[in-house]
N, C-alpha and C. Protein backbone atom coordinates (compact mmCIF):
# COMPACT_ATOMS: atom_id res chain seq x y z
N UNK A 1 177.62 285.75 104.11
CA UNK A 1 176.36 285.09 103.88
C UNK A 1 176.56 283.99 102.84
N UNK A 2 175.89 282.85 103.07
CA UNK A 2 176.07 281.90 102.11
C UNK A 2 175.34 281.68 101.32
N UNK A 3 175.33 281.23 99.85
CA UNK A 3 174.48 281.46 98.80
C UNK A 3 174.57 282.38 97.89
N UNK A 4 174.25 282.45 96.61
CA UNK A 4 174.41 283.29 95.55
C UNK A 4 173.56 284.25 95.70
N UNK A 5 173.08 285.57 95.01
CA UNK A 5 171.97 286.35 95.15
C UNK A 5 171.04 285.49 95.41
N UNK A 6 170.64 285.19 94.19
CA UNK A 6 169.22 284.63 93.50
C UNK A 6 168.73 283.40 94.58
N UNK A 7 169.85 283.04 95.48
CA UNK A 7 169.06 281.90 96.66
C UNK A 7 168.79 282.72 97.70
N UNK A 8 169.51 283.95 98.21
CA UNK A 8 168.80 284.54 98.65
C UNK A 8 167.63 285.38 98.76
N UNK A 9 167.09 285.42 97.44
CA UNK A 9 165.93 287.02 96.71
C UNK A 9 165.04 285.55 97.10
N UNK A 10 165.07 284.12 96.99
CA UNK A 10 164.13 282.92 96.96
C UNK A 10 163.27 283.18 97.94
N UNK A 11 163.91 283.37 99.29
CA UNK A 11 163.29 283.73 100.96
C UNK A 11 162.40 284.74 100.57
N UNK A 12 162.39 285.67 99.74
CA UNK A 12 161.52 286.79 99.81
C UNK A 12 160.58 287.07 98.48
N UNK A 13 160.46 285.93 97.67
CA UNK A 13 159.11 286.13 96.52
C UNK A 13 158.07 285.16 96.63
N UNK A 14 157.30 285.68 96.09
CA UNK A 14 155.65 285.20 95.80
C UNK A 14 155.50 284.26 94.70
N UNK A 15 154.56 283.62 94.69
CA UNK A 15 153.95 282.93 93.55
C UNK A 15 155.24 282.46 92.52
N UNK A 16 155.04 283.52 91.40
CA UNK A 16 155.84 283.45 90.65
C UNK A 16 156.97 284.10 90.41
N UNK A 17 157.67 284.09 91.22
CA UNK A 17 159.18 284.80 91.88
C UNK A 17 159.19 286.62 91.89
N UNK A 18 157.96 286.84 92.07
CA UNK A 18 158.15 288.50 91.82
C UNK A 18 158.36 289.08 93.63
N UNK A 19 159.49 289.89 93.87
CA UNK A 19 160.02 290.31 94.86
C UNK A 19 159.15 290.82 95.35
N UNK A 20 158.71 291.12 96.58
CA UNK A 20 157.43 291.56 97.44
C UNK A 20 158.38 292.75 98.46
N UNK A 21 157.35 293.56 99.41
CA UNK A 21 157.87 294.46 99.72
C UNK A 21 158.18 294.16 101.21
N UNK A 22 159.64 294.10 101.83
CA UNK A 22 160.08 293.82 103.04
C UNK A 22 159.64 292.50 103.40
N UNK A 23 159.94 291.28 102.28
CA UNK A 23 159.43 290.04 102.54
C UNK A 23 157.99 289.82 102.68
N UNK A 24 157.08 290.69 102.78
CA UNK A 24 155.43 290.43 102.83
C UNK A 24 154.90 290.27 101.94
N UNK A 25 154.16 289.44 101.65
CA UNK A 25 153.49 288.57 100.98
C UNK A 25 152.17 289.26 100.51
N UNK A 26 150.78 289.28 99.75
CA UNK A 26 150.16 290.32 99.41
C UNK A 26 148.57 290.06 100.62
N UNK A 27 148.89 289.13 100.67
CA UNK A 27 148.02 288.52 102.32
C UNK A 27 148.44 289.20 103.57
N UNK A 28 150.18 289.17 103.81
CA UNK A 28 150.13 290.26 104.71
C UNK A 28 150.25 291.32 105.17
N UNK A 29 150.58 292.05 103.64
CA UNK A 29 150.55 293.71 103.61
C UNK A 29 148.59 293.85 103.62
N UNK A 30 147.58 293.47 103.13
CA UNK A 30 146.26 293.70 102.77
C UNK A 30 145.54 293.46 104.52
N UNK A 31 146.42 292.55 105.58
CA UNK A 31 146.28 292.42 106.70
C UNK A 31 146.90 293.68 107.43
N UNK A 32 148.02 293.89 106.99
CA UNK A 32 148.50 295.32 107.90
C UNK A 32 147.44 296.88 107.18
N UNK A 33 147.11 296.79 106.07
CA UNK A 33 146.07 297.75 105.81
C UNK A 33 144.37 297.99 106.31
N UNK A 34 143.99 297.05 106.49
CA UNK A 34 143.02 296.91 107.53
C UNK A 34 143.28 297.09 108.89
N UNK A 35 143.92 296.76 109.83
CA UNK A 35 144.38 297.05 110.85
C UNK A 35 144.70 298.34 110.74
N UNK A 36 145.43 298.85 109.59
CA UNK A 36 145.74 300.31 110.09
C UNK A 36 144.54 301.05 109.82
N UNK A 37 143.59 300.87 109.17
CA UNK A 37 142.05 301.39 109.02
C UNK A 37 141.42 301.37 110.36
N UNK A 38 141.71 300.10 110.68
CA UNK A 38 140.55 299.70 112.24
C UNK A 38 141.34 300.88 112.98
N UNK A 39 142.57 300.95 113.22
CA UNK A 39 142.97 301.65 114.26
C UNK A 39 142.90 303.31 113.97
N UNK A 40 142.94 303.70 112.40
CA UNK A 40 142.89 304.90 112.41
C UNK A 40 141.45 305.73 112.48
N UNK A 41 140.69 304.95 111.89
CA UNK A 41 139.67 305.65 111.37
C UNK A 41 138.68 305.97 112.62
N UNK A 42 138.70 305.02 113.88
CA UNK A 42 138.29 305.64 115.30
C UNK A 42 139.02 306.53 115.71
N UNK A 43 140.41 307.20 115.50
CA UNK A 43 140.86 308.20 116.44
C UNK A 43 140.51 309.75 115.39
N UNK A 44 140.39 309.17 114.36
CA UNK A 44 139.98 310.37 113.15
C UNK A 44 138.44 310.98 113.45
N UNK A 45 137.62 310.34 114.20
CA UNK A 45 136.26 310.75 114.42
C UNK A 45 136.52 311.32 115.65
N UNK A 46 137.64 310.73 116.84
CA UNK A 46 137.78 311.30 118.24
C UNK A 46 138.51 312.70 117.86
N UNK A 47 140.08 313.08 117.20
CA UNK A 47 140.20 313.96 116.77
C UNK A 47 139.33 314.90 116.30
N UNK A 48 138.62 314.44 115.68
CA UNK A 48 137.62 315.18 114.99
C UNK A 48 136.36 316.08 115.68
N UNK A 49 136.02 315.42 116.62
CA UNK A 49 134.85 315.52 117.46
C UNK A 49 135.68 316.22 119.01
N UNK A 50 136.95 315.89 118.92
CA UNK A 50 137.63 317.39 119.87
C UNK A 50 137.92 318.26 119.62
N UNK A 51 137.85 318.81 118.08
CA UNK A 51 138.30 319.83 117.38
C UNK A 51 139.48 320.41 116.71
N UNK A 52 140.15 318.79 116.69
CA UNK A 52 141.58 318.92 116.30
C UNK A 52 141.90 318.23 114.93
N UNK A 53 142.26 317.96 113.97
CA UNK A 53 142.70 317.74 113.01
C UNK A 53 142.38 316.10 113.03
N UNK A 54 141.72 315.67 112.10
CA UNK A 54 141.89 314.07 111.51
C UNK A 54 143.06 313.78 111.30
N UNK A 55 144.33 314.17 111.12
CA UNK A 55 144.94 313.77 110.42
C UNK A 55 145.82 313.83 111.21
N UNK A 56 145.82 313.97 112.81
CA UNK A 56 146.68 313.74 113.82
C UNK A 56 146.63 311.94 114.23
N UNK A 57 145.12 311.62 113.75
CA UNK A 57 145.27 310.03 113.91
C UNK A 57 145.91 309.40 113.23
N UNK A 58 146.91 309.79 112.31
CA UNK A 58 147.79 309.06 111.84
C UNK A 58 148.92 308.49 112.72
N UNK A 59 148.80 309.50 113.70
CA UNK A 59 150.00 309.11 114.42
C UNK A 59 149.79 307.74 114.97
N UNK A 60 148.65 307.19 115.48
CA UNK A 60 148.43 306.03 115.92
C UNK A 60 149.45 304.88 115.66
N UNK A 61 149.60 304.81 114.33
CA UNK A 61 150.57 303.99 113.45
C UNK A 61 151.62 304.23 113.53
N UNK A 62 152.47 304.80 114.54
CA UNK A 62 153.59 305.04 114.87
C UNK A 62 154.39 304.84 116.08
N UNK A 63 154.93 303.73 116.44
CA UNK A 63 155.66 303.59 117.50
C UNK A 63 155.97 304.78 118.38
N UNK A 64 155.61 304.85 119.88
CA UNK A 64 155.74 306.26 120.04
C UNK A 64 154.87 307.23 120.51
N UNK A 65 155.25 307.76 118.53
CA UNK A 65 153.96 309.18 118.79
C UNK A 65 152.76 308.78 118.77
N UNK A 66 152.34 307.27 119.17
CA UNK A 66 151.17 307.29 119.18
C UNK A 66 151.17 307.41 120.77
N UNK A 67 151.23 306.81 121.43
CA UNK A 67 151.62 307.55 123.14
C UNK A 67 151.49 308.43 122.93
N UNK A 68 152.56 309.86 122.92
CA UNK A 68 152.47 311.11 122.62
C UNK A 68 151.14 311.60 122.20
N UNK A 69 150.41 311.11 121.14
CA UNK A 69 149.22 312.19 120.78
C UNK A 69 148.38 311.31 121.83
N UNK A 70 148.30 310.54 122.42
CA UNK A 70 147.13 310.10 123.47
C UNK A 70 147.60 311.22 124.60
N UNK A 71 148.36 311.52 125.29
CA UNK A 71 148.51 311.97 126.43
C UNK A 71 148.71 313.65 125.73
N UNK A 72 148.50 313.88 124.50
CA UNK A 72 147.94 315.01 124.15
C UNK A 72 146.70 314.77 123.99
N UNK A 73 146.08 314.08 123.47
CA UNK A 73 144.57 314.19 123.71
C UNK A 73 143.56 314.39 124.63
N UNK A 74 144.12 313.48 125.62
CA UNK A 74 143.94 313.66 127.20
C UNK A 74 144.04 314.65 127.86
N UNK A 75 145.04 315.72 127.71
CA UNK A 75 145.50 316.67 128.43
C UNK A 75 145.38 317.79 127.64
N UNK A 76 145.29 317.98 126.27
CA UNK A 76 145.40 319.83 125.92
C UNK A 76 143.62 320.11 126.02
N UNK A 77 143.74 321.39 125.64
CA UNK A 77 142.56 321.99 125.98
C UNK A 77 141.65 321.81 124.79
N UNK A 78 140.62 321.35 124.20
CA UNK A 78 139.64 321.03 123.36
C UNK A 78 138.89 322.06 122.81
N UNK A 79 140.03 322.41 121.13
CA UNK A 79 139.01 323.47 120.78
C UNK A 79 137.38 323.24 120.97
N UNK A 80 136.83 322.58 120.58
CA UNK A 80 135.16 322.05 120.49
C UNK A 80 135.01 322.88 121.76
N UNK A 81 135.79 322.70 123.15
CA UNK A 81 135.27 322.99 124.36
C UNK A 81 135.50 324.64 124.69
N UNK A 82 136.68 325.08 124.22
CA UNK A 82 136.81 326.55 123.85
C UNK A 82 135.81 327.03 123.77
N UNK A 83 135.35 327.20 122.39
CA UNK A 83 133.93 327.64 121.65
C UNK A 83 133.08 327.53 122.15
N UNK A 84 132.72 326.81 123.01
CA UNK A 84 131.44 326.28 123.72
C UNK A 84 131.14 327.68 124.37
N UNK A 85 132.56 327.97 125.22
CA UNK A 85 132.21 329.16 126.66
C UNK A 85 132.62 330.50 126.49
């Protein structure tokens, strides 16, 4: 790689040279935190309202297991609906 450290750490600070996290800037980590709100906080009421844990909508945010818990959601049996009968 060419360049000393310090021209390379340049590509990745803010304002006043303070290192940011994985190159993101505080505009676009505060953009990936909203988004992960928008996307979690609807599957936390659907979880919720099937009788399964809020805290399976985390998975959403995960390459993947977010597939995985949809086609579990879809398909296992719904405590809420258990109880019902």
């Amino acid at each position: 790689m060419k360049g000393s450290p310090t021209t390379r750490l340049r590509h990745h600070t803010i304002g006043r040279g303070e290192p940011t996290m994985f190159g993101l800037g505080f505009q676009e980590l505060l953009l990936l935190a909203i988004i992960g709100l928008i996307v979690v906080l609807p599957f936390w009421k659907i979880f919720s309202k099937a009788g399964f844990s809020g805290w399976f909508s985390l998975a959403m945010v995960v390459p993947g297991l977010n597939v995985i818990a949809l086609f579990y959601l879809a398909f296992a049996r719904w405590p809420v609906r258990q109880s019902r009968t």
